[in-house]
N, C-alpha and C. Protein backbone atom coordinates (compact mmCIF):
# COMPACT_ATOMS: atom_id res chain seq x y z
N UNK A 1 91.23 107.54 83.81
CA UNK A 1 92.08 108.67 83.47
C UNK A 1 93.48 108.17 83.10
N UNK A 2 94.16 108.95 82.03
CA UNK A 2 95.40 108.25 81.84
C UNK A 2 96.52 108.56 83.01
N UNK A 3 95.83 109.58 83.99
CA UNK A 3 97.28 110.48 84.65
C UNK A 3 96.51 109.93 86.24
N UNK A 4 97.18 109.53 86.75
CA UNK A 4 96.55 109.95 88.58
C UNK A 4 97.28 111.18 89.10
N UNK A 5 96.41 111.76 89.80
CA UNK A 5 97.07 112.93 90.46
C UNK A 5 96.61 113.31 91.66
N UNK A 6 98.00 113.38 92.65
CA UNK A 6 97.31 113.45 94.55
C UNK A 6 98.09 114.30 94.51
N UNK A 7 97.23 115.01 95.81
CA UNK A 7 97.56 116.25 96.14
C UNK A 7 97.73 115.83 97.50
N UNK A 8 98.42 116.25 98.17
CA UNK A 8 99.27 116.07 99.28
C UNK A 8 98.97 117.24 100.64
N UNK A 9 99.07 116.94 101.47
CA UNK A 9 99.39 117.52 102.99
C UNK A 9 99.90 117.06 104.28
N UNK A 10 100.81 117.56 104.83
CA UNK A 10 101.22 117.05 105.78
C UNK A 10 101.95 118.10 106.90
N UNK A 11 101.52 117.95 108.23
CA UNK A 11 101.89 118.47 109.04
C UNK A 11 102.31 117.74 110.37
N UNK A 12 103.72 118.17 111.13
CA UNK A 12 104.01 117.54 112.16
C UNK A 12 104.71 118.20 113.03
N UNK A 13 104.32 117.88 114.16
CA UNK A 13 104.91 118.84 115.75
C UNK A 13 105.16 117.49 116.68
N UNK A 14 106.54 118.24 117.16
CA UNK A 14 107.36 116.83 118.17
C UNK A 14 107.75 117.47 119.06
N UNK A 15 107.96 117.32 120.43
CA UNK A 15 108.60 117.78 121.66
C UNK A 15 108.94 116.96 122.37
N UNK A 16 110.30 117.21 122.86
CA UNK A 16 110.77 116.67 124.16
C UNK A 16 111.06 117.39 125.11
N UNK A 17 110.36 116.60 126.12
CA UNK A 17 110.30 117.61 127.14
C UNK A 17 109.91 118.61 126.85
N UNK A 18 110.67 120.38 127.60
CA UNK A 18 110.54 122.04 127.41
C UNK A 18 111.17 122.20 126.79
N UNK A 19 112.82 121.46 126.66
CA UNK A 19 113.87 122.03 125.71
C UNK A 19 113.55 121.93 124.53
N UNK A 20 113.21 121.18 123.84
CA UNK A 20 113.44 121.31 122.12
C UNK A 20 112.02 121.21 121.89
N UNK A 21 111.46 121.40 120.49
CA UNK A 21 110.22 121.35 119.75
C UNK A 21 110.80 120.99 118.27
N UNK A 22 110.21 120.42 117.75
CA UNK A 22 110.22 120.36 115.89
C UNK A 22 109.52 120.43 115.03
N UNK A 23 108.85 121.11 113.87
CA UNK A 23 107.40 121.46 113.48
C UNK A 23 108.24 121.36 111.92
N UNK A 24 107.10 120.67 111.12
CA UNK A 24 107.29 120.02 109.12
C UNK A 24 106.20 120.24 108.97
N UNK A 25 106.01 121.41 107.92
CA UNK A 25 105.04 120.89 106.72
C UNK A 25 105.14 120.87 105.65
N UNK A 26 104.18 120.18 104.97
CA UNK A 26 104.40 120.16 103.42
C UNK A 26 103.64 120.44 102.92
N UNK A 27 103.55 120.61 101.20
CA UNK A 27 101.60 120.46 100.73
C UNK A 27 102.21 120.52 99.42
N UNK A 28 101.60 119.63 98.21
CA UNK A 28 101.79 119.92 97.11
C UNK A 28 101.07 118.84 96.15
N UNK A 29 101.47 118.71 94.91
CA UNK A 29 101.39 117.43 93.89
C UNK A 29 101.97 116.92 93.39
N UNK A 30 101.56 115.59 93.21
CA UNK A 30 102.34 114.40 92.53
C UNK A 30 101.54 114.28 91.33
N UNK A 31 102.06 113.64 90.24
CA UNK A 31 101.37 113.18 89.18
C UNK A 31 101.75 111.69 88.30
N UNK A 32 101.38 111.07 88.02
CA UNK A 32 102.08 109.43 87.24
C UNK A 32 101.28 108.91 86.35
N UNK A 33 101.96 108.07 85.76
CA UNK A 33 100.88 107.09 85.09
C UNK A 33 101.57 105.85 84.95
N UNK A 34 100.96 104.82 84.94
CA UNK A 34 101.69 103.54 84.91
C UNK A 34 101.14 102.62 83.71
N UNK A 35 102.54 101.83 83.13
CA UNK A 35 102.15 101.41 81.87
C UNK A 35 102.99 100.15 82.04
N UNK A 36 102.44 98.90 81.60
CA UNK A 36 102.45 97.58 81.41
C UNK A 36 102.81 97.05 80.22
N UNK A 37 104.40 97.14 80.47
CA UNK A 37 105.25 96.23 79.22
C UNK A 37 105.41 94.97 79.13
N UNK A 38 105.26 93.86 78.83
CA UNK A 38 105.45 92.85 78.29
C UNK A 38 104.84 91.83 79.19
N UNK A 39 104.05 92.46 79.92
CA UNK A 39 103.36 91.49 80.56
C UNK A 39 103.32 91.45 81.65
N UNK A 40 104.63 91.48 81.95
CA UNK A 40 105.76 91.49 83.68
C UNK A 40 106.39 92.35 84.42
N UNK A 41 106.17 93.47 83.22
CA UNK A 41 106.97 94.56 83.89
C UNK A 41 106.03 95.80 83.73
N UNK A 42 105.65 96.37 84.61
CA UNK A 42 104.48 97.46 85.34
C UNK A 42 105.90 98.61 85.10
N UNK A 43 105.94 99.74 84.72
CA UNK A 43 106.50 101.35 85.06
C UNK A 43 105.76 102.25 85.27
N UNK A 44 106.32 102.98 86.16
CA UNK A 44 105.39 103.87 86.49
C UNK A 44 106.11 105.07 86.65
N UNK A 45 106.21 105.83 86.08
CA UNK A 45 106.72 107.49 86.13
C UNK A 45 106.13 108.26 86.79
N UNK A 46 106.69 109.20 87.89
CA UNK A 46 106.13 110.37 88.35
C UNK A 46 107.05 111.64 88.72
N UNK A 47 105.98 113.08 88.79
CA UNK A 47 106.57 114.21 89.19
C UNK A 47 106.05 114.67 90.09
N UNK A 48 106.50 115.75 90.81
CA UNK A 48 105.80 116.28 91.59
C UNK A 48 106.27 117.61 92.34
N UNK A 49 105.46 118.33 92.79
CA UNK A 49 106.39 119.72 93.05
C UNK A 49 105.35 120.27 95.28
N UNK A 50 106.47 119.96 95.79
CA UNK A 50 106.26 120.52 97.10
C UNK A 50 106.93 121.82 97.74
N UNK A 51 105.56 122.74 98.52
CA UNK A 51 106.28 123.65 99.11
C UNK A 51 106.32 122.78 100.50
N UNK A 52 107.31 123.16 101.15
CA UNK A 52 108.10 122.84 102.70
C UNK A 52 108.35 123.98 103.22
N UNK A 53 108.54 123.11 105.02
CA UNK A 53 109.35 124.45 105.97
C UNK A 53 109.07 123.02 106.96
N UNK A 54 110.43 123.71 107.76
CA UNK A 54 110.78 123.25 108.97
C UNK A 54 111.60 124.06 109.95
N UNK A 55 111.20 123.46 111.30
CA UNK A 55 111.66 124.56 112.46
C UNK A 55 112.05 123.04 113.30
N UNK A 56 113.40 123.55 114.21
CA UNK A 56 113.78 123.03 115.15
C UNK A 56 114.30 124.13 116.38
N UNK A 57 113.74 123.96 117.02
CA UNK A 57 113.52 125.04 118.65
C UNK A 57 114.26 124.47 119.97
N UNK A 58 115.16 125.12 120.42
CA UNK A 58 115.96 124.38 121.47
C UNK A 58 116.27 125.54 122.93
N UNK A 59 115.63 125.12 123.64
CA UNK A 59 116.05 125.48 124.76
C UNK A 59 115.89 125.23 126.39
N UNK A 60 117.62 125.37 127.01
CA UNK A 60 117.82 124.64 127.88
C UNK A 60 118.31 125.36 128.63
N UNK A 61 117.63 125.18 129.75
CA UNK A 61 118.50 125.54 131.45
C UNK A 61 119.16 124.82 132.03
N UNK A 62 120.44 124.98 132.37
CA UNK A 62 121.06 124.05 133.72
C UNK A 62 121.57 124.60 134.15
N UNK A 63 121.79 123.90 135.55
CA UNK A 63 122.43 125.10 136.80
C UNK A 63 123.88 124.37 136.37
N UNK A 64 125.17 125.42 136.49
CA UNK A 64 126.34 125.13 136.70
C UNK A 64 127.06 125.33 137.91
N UNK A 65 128.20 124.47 138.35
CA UNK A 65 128.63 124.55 139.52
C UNK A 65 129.72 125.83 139.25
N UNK A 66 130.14 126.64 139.48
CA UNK A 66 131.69 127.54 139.06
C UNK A 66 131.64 127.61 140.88
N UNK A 67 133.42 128.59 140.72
CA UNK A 67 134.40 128.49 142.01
C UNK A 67 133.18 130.01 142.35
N UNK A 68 132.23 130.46 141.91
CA UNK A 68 131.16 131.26 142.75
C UNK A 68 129.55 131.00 143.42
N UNK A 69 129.90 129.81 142.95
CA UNK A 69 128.14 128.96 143.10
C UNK A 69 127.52 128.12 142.10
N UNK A 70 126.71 128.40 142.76
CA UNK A 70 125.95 127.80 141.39
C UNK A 70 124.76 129.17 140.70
N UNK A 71 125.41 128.74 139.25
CA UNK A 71 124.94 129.08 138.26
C UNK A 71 124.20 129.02 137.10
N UNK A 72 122.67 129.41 136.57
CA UNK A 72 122.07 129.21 135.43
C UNK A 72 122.47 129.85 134.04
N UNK A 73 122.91 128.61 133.22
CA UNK A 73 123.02 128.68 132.31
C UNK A 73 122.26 128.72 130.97
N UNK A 74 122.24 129.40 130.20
CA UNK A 74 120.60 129.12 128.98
C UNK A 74 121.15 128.80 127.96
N UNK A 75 121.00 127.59 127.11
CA UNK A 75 120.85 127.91 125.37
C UNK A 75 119.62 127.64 124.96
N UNK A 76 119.98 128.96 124.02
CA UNK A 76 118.20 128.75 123.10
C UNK A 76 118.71 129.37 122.12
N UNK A 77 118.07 128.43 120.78
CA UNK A 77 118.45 128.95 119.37
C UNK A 77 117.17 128.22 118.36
N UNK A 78 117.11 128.85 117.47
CA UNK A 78 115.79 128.07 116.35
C UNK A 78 116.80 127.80 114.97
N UNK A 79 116.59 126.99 114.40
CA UNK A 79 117.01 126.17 113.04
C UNK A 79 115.70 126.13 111.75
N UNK A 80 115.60 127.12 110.91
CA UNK A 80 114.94 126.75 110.46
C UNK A 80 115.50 125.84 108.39
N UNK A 81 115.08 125.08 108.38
CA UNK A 81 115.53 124.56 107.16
C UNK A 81 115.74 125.06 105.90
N UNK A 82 116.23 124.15 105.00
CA UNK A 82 116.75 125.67 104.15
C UNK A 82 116.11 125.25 102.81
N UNK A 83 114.99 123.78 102.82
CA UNK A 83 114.19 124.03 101.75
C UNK A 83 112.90 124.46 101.82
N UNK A 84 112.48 125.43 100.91
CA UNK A 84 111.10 125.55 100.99
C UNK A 84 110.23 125.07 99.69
N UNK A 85 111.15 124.88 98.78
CA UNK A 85 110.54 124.36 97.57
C UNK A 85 111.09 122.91 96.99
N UNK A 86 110.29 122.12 96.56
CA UNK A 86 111.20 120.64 95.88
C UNK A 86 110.61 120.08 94.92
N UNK A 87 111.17 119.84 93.78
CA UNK A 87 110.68 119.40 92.31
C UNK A 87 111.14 118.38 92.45
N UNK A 88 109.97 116.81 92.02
CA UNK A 88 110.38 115.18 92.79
C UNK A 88 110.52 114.80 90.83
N UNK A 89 111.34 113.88 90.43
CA UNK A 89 111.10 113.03 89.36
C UNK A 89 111.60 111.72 89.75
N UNK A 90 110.67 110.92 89.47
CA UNK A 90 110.66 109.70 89.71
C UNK A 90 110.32 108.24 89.12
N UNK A 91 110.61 107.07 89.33
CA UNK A 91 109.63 106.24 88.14
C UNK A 91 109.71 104.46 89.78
N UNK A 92 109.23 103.69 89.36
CA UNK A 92 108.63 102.85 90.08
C UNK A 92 108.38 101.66 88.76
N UNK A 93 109.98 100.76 89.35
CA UNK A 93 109.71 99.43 88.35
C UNK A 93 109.17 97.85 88.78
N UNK A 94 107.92 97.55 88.14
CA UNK A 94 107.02 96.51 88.98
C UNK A 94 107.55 94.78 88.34
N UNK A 95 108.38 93.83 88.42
CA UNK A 95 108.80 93.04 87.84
C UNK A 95 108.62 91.69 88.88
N UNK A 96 107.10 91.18 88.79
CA UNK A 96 106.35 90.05 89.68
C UNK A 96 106.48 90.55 90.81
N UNK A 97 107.14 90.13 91.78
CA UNK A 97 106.78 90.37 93.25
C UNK A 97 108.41 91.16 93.41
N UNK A 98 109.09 91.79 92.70
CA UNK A 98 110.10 92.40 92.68
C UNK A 98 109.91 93.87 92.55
N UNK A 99 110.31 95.23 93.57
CA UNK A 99 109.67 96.61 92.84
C UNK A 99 110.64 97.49 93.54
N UNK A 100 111.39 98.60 92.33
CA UNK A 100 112.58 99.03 92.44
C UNK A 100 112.07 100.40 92.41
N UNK A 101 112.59 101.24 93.34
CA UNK A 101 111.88 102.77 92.79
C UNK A 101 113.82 103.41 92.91
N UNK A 102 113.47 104.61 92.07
CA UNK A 102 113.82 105.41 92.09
C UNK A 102 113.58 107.07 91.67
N UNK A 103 114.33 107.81 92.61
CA UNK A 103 113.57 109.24 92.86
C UNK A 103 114.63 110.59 93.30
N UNK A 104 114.47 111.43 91.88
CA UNK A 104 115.50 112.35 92.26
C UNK A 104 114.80 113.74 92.52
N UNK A 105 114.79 114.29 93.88
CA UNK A 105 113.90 115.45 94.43
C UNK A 105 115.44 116.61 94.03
N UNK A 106 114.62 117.55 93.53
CA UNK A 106 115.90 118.94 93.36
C UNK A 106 115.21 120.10 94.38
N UNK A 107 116.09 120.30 95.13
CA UNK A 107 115.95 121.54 95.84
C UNK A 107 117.10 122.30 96.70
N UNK A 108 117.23 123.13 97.32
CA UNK A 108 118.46 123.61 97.95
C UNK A 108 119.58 122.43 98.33
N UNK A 109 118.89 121.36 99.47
CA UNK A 109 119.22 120.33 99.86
C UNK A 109 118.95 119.27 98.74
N UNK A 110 119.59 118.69 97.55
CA UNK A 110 118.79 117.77 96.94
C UNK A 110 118.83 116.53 97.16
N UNK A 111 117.98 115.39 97.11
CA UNK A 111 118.66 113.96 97.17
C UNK A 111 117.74 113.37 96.39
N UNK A 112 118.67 111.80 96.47
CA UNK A 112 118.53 110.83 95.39
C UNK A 112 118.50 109.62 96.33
N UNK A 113 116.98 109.46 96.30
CA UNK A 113 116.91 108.24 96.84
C UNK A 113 116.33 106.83 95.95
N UNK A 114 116.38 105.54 96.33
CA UNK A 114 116.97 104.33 95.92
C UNK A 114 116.35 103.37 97.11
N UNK A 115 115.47 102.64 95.82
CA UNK A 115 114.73 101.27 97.16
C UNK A 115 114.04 100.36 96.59
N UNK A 116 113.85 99.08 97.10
CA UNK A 116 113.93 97.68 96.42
C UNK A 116 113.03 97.20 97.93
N UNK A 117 112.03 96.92 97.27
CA UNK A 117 110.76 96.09 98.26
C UNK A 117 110.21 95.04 97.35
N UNK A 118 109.36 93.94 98.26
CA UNK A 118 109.16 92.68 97.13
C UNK A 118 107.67 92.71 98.21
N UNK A 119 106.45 92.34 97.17
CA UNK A 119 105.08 92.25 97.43
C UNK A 119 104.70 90.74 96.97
N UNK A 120 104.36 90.03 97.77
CA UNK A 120 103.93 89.01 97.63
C UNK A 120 102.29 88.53 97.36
């Protein structure tokens, strides 16, 4: 095929302790194709479009000392994130055991990430 295309899922739940919890998911597609210039140099372009959500859950008891006793105190609050959608463009440069990616995701929160790994 000239195109590869993965489809994606991912889900994750974290707790510490009672107080806090943290729950991610994702699900979507990627798409690329990679093409071989001059011999040495592999590119590889891709897109891709994910729906998201995330939750962070916090809550805590402690007793406080005040000039009346002691006292229980509570915080509890939920965070939920503020992307739910993200459009990825990206490309992946292969030059011998040298490989540079770069990748600009757009969404509420956007970023631009940047990375250099070597495969031997």
């Amino acid at each position: 095929m000239p195109l590869d295309i993965t489809v994606g899922f991912l889900t994750q739940n974290a707790k510490l302790d009672k107080s806090a919890s943290f729950s991610a998911t994702s699900y979507g597609m990627n798409v690329s194709s990679k093409f071989s210039l001059l011999g040495w140099l592999d590119v590889t372009p891709y897109t891709g479009f994910m729906l998201e959500s995330t939750k962070l859950s916090v809550n805590i008891t402690k007793q406080i000392d005040t000039p009346n006793g002691l006292q229980s105190a509570n915080i509890a609050f939920d965070i939920e994130g503020e992307n739910s959608a993200r459009f990825v463009l990206g490309a992946s440069f292969r030059m011998a055991i040298i490989n540079l990616n770069i990748e600009y995701a757009a969404a509420k929160a956007s970023t631009l990430i940047a990375g250099l790994s070597f495969k031997f």
